[in-house]
N, C-alpha and C. Protein backbone atom coordinates (compact mmCIF):
# COMPACT_ATOMS: atom_id res chain seq x y z
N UNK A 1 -158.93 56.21 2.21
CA UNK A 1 -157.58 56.21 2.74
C UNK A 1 -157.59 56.75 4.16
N UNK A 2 -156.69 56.15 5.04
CA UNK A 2 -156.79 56.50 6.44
C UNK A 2 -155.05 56.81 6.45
N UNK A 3 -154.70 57.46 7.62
CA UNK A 3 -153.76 57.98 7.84
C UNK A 3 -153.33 57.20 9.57
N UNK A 4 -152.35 57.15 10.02
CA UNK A 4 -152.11 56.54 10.92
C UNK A 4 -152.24 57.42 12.08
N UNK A 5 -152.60 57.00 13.49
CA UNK A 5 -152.80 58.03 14.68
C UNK A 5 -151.66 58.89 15.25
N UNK A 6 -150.51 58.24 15.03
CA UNK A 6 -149.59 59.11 15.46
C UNK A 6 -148.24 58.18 14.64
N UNK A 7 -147.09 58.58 14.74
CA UNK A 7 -145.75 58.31 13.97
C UNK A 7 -144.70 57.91 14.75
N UNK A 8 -144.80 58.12 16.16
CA UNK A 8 -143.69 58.08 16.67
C UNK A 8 -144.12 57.58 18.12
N UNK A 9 -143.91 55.88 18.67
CA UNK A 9 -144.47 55.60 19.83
C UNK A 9 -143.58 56.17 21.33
N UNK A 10 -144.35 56.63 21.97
CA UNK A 10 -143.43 57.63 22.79
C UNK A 10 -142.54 55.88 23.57
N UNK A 11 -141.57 56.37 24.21
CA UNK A 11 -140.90 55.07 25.12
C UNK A 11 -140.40 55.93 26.49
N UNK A 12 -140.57 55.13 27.83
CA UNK A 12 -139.82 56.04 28.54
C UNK A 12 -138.74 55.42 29.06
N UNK A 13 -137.81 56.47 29.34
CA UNK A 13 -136.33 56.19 29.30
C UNK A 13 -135.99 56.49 30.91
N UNK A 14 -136.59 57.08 31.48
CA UNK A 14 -135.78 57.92 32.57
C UNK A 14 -135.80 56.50 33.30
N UNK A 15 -134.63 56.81 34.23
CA UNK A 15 -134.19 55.48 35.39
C UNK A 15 -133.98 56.57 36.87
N UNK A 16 -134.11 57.79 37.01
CA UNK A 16 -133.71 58.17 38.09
C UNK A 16 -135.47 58.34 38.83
N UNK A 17 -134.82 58.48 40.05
CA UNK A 17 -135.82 58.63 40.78
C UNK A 17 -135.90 59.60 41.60
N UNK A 18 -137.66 60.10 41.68
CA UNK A 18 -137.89 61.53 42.64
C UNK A 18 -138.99 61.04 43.62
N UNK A 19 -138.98 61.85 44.67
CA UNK A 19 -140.32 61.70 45.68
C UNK A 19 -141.42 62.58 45.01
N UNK A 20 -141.72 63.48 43.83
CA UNK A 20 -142.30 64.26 42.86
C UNK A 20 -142.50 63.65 42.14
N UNK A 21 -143.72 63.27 41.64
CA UNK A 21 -143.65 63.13 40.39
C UNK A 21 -143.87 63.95 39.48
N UNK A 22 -143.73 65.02 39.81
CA UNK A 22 -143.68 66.36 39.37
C UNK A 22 -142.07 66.53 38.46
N UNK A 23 -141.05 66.15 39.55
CA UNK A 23 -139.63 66.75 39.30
C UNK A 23 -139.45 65.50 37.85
N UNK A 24 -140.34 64.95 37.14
CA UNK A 24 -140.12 64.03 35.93
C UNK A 24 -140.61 64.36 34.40
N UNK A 25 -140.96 65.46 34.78
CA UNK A 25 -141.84 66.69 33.88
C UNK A 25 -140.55 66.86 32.36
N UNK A 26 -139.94 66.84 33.07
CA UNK A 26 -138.76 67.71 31.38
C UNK A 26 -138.72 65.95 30.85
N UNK A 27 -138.69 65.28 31.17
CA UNK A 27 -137.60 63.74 30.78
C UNK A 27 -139.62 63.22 29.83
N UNK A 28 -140.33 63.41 30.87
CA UNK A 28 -141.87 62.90 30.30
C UNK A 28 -142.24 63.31 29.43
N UNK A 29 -141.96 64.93 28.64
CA UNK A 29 -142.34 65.34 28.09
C UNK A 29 -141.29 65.25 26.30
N UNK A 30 -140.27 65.02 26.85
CA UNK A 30 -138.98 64.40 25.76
C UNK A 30 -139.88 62.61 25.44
N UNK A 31 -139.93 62.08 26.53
CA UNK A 31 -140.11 60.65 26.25
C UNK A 31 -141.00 60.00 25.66
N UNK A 32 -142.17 61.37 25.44
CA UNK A 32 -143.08 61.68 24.77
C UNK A 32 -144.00 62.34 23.50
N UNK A 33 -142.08 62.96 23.27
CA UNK A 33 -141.90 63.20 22.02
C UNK A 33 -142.81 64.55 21.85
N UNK A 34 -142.92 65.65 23.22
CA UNK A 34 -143.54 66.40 23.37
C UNK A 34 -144.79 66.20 22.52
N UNK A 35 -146.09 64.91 23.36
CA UNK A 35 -147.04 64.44 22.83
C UNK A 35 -147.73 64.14 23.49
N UNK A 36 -149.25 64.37 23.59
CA UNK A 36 -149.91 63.70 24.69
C UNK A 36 -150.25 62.39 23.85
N UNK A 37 -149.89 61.65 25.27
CA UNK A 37 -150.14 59.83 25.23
C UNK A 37 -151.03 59.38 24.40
N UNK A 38 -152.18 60.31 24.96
CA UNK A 38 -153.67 59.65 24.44
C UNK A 38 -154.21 60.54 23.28
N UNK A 39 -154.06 61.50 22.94
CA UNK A 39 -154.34 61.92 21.90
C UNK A 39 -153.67 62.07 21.12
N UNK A 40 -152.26 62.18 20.81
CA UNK A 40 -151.08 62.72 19.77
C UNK A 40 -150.95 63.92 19.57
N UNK A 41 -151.47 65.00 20.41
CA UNK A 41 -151.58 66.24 19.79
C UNK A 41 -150.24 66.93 20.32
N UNK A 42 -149.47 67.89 20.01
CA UNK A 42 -148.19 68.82 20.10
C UNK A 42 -148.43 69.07 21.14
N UNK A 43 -148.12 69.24 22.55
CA UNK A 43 -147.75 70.31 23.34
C UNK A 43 -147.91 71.75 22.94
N UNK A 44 -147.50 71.76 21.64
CA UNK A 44 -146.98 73.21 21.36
C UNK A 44 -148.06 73.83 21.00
N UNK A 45 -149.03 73.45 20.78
CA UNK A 45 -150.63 74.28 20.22
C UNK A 45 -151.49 74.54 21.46
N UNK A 46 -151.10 73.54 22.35
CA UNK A 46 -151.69 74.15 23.76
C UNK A 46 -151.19 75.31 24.81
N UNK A 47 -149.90 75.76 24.02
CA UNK A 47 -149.25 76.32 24.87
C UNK A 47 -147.74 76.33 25.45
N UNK A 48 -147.54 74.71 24.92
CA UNK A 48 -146.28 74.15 25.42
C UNK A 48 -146.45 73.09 26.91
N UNK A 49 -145.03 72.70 27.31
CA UNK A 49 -145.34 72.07 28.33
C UNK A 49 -145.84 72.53 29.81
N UNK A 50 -145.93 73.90 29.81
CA UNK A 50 -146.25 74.08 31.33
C UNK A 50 -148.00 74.21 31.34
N UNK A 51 -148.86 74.01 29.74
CA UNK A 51 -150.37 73.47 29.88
C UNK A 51 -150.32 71.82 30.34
N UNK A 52 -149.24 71.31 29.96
CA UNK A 52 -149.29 69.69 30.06
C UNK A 52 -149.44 68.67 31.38
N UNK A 53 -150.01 68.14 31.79
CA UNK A 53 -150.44 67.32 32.59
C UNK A 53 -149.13 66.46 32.61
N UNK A 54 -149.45 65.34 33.84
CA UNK A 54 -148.58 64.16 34.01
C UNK A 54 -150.19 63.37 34.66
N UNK A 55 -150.21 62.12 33.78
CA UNK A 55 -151.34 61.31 34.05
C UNK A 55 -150.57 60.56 34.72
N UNK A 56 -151.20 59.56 35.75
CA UNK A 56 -150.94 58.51 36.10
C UNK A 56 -151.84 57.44 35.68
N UNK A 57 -150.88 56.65 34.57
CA UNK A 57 -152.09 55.82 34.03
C UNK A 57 -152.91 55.13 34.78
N UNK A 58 -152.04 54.16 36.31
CA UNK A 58 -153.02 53.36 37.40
C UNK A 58 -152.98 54.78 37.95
N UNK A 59 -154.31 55.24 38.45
CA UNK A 59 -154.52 56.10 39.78
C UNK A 59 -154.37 56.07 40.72
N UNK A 60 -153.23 57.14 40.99
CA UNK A 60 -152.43 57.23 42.25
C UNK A 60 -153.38 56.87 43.42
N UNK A 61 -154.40 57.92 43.58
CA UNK A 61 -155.43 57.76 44.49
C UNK A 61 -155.66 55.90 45.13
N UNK A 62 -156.10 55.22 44.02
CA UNK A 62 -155.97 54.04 44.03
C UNK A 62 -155.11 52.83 44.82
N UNK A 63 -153.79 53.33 43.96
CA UNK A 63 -152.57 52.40 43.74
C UNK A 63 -151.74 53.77 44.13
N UNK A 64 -151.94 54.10 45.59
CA UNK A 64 -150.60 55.26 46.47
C UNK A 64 -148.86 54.92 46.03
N UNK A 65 -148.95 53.68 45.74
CA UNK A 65 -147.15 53.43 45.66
C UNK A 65 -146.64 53.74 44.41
N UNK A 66 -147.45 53.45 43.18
CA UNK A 66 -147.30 53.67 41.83
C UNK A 66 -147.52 55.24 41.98
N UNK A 67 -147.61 56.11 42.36
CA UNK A 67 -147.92 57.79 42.38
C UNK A 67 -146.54 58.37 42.05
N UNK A 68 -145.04 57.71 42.42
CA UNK A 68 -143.81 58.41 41.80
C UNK A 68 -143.09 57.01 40.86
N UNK A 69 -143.83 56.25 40.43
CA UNK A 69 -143.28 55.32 39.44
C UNK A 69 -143.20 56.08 38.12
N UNK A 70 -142.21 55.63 37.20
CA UNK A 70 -142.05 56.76 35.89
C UNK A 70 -142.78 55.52 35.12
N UNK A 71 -142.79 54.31 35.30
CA UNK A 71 -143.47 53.96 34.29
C UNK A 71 -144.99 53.38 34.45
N UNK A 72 -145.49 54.25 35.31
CA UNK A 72 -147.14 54.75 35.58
C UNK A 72 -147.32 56.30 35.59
N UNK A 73 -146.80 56.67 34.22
CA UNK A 73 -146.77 58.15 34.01
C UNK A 73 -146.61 58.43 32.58
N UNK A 74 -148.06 59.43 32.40
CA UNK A 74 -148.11 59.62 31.16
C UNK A 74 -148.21 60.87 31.01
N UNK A 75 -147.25 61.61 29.61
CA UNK A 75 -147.71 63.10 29.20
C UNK A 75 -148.97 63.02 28.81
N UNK A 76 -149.88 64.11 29.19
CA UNK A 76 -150.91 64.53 28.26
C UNK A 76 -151.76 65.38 28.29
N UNK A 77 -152.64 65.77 27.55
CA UNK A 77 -153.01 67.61 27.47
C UNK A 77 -154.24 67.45 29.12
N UNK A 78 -153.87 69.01 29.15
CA UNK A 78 -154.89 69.00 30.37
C UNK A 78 -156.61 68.15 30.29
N UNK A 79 -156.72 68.25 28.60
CA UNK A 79 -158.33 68.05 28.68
C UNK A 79 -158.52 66.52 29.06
N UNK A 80 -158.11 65.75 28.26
CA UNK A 80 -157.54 64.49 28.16
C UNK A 80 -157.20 64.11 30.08
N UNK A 81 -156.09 64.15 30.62
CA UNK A 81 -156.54 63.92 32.25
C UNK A 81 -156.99 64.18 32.99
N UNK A 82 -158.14 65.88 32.81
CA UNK A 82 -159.12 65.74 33.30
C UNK A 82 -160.28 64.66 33.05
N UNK A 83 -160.47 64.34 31.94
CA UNK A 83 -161.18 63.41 31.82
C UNK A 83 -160.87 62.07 32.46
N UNK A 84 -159.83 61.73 32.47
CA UNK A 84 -159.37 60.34 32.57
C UNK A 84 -159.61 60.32 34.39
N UNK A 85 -159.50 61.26 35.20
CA UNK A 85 -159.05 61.65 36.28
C UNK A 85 -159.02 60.56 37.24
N UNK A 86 -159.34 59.53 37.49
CA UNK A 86 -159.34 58.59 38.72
C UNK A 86 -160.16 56.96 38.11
N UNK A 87 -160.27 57.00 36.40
CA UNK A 87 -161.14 56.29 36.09
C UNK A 87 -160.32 54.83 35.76
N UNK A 88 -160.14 53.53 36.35
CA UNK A 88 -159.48 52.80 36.03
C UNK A 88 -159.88 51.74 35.32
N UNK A 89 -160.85 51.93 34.16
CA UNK A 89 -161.25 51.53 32.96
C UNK A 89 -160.78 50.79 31.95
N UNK A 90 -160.73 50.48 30.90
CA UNK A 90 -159.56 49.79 30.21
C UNK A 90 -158.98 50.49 29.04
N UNK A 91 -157.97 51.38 29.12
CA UNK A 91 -157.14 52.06 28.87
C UNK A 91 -155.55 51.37 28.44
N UNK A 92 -155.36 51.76 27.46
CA UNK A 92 -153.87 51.59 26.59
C UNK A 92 -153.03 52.29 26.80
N UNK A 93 -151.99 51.22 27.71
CA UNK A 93 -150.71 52.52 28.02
C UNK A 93 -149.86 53.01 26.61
N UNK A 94 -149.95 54.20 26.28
CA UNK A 94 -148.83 54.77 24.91
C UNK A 94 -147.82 54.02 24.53
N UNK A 95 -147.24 53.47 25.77
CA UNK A 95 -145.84 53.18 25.88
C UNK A 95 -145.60 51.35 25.48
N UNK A 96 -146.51 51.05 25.72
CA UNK A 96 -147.06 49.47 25.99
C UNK A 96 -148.00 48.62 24.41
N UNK A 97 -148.84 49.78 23.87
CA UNK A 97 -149.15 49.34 22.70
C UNK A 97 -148.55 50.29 21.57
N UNK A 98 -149.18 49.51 20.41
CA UNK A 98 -148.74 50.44 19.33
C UNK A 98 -150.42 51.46 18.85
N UNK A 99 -150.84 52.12 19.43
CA UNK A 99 -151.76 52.70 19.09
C UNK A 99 -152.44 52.97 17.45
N UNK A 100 -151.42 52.52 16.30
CA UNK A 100 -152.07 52.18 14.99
C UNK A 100 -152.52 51.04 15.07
N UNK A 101 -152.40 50.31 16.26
CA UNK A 101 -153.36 48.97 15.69
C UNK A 101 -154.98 49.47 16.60
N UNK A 102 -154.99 50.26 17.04
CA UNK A 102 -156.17 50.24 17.58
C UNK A 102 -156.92 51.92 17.43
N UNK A 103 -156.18 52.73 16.90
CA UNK A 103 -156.73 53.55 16.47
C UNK A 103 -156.60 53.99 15.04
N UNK A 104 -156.75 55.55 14.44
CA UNK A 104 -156.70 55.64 13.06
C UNK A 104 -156.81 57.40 12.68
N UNK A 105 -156.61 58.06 11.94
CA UNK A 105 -157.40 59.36 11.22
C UNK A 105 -157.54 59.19 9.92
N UNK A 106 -158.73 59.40 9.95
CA UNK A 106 -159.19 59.67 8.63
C UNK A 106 -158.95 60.90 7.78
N UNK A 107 -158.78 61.33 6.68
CA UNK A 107 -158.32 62.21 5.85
C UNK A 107 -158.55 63.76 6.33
N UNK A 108 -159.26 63.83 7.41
CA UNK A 108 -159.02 65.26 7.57
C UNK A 108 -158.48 65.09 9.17
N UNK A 109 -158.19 63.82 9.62
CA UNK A 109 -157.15 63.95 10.88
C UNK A 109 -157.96 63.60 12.15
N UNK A 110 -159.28 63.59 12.13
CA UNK A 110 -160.21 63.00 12.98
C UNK A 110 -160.09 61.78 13.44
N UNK A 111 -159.78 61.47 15.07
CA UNK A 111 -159.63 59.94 15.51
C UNK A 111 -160.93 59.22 15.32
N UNK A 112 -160.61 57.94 14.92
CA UNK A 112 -161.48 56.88 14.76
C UNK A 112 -161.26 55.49 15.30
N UNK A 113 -161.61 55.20 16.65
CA UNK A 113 -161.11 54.32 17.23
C UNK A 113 -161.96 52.83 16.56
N UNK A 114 -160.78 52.14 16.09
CA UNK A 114 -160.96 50.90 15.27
C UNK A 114 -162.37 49.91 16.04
N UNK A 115 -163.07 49.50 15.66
CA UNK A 115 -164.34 48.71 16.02
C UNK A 115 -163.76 47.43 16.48
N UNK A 116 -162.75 46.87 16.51
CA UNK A 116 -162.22 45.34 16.83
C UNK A 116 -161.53 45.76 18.23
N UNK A 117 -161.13 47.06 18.90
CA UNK A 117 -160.72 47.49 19.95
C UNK A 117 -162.03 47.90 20.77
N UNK A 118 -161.74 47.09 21.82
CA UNK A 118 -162.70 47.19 23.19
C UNK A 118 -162.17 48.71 23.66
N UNK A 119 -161.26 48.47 23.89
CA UNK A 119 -160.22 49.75 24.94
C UNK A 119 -160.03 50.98 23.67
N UNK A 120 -159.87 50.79 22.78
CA UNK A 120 -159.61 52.02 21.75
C UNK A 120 -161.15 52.68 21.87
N UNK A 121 -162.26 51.82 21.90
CA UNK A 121 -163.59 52.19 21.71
C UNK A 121 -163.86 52.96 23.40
N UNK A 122 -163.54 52.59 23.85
CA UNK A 122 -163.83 53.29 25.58
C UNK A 122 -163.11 54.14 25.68
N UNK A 123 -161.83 54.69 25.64
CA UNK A 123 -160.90 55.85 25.29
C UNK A 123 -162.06 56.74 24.67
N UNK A 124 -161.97 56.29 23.18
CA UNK A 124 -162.55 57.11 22.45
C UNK A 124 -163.71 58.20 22.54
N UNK A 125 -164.74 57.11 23.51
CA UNK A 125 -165.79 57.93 24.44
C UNK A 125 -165.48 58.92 25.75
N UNK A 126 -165.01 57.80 26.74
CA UNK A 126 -164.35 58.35 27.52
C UNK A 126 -163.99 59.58 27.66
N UNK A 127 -162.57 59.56 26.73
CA UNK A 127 -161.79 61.03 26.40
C UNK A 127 -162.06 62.06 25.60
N UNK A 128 -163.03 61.58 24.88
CA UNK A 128 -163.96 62.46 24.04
C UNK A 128 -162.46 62.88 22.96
N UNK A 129 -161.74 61.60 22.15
CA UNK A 129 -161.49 62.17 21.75
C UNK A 129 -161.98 62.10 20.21
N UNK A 130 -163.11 62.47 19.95
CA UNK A 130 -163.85 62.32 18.73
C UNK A 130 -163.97 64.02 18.95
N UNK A 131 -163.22 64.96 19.94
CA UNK A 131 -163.57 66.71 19.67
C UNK A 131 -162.79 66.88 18.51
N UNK A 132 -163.42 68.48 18.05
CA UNK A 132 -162.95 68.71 17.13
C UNK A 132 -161.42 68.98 17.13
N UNK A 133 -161.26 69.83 18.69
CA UNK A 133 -159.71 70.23 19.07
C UNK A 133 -158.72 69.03 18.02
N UNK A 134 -158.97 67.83 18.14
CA UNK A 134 -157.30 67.23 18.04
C UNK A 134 -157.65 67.04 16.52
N UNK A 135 -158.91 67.13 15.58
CA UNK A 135 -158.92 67.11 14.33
C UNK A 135 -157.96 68.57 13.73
N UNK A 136 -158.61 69.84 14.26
CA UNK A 136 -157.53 70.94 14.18
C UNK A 136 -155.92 70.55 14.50
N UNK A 137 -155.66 70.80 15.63
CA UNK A 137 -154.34 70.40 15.55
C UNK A 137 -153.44 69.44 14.97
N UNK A 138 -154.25 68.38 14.38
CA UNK A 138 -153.37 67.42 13.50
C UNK A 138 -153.24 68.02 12.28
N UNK A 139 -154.45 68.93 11.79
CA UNK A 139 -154.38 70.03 10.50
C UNK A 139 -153.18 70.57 10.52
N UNK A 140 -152.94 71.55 11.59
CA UNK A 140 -152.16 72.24 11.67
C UNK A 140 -150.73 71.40 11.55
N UNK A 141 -150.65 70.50 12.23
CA UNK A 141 -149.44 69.66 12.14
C UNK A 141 -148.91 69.44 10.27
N UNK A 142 -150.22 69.10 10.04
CA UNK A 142 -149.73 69.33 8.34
C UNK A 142 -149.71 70.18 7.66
N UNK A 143 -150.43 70.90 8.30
CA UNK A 143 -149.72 72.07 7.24
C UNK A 143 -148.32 73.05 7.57
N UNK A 144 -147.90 72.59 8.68
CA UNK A 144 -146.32 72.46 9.23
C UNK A 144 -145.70 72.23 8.25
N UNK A 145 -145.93 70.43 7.84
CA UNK A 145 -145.18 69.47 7.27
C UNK A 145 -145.39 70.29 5.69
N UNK A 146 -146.15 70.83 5.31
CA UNK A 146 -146.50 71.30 4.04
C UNK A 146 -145.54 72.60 3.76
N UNK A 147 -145.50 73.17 4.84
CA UNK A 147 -144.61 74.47 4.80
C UNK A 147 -143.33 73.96 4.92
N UNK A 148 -143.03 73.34 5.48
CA UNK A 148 -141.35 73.09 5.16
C UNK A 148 -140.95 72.55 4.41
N UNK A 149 -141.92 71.71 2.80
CA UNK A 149 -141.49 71.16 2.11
C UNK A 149 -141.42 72.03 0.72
N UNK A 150 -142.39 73.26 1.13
CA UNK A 150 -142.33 73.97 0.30
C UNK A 150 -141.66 74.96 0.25
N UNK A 151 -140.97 75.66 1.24
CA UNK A 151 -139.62 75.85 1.22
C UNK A 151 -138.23 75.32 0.69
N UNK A 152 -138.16 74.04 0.88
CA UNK A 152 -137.58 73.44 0.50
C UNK A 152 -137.81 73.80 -1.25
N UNK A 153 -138.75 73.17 -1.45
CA UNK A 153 -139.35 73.45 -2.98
C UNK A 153 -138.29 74.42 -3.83
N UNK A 154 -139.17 75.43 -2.54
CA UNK A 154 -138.77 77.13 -3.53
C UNK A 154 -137.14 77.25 -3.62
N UNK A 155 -136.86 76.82 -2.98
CA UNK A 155 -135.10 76.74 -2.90
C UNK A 155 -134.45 76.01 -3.98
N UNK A 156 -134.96 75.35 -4.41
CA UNK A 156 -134.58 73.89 -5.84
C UNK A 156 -134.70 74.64 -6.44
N UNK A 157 -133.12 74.93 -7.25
CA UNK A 157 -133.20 75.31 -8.52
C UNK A 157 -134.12 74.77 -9.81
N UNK A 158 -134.37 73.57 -10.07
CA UNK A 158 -134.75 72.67 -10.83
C UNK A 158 -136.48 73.53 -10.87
N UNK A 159 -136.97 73.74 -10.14
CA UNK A 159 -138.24 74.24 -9.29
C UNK A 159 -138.28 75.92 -10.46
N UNK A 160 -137.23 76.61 -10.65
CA UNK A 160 -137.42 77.87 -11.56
C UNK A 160 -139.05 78.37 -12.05
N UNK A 161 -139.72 77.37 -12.73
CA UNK A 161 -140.69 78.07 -13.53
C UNK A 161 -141.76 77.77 -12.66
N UNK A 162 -141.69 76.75 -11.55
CA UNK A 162 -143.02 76.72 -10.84
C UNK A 162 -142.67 78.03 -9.48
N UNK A 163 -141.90 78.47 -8.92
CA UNK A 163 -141.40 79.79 -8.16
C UNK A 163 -142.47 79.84 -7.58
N UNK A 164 -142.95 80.57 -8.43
CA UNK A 164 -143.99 81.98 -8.16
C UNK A 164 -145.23 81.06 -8.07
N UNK A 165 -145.59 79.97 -8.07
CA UNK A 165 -146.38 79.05 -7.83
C UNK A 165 -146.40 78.33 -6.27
N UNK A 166 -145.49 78.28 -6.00
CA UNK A 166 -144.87 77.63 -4.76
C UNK A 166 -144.60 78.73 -3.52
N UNK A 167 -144.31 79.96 -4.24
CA UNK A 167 -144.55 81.26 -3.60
C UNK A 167 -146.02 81.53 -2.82
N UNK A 168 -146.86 81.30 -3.68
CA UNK A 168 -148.40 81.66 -3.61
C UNK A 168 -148.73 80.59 -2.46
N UNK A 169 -148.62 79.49 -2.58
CA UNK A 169 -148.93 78.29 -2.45
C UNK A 169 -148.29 78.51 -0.91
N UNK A 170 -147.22 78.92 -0.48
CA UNK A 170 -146.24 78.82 0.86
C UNK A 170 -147.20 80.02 1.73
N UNK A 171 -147.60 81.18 0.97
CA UNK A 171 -147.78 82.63 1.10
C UNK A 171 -149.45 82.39 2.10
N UNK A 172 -150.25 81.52 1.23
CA UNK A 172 -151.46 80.99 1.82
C UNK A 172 -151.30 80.30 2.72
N UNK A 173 -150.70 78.92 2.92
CA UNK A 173 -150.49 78.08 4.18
C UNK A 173 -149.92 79.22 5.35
N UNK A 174 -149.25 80.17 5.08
CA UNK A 174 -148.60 80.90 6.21
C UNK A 174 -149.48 81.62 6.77
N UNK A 175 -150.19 82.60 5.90
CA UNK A 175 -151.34 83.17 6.13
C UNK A 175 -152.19 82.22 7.17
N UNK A 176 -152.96 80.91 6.94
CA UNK A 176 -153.62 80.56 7.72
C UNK A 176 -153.44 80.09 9.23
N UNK A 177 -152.13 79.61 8.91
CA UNK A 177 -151.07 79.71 10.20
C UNK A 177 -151.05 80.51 10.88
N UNK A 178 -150.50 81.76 10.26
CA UNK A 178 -150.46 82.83 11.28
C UNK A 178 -151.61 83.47 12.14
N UNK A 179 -153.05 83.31 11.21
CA UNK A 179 -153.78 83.38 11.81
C UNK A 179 -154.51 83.26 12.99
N UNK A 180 -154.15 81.95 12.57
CA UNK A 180 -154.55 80.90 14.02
C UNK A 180 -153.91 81.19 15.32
N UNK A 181 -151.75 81.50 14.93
CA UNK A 181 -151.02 81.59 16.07
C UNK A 181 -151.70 82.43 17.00
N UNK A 182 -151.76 83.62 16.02
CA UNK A 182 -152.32 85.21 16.72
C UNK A 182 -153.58 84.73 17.41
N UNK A 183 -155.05 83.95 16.96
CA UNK A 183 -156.21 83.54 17.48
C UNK A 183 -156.06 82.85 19.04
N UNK A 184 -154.56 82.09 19.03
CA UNK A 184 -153.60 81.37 20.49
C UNK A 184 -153.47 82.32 21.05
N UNK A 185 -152.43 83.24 20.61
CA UNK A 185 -152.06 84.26 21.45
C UNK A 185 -152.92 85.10 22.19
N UNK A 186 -154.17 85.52 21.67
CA UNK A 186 -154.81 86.46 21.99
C UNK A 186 -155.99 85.78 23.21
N UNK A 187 -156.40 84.45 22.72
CA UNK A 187 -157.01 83.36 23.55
C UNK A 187 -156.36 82.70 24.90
N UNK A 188 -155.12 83.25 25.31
CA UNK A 188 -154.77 82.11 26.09
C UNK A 188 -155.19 83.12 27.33
């Protein structure tokens, strides 16, 4: 069983225009579903948005006029556009494909760029995103999704005799959570 790369294809919306492409930062990072493009990973495990990059998918360097176009602009984590940095390779704009057809995670959240994708397979190297980083953070993403359902849980009356089961069960996921936050905090 495989799991899909991400859930939600970012789209961008903004229509105004800046001589910055800097001043597009709050609208990129909404339009993005606070997500980097190319990997799917949260913003929020890196730090939030002021770790977050603005890629330019064509390189500005390159293509000078596209440098304040919003739709040659992508959120994404610092590691990810350092890598990408000036390389005009064949690359999938977020916005442009549906990235489940060309990528994938496998059961513990690890990208696996599909073998019938030229461009999913060059990313994949490329961006290195076969690190462990975005296998963690998609963990963590579920066990998000795990904690708020088990809350939910514990709250259902119907739920009575499993409680103290769902207790334990919430008590551990938090634990490992918290762990980690504090391991952020203390790391950044």
């Amino acid at each position: 069983m495989v799991n899909n790369f991400r859930n939600t294809t970012p789209k961008r919306t903004c229509v105004k225009k800046y001589a910055d492409y800097g001043s597009y930062k709050k609208y990129i990072s909404s339009d993005f579903n606070r997500r980097c493009g190319y990997s799917d990973c949260s913003d929020f495990w890196f730090g939030g948005s002021n770790t977050f990059h603005i890629d330019h998918f064509k390189p500005w360097k390159k293509n000078p006029l596209l440098k304040t176009e919003y739709s040659n602009l992508v959120y994404c984590c610092s590691y990810v556009n350092i890598l990408k940095s000036d390389d005009e390779g064949d690359y999938l704009d977020p916005c442009d494909v549906d990235f489940n057809q060309h990528f994938e995670r496998d059961l513990i959240g690890n990208i696996i760029a599909k073998k019938h994708s030229k461009e999913a397979n060059y990313m994949y190297n490329q961006l290195k995103l076969y690190m462990k980083r975005y296998q963690i953070i998609w963990m963590l993403d579920e066990i998000l999704i795990k904690l708020k359902k088990l809350e939910i849980a514990i709250k259902d009356p119907k739920n009575i005799k499993l409680k103290i089961d769902l207790h334990i069960a919430h008590s551990e996921l938090s634990m490992e959570m918290t762990d980690y936050l504090e391991y952020l905090r203390v790391n950044q």
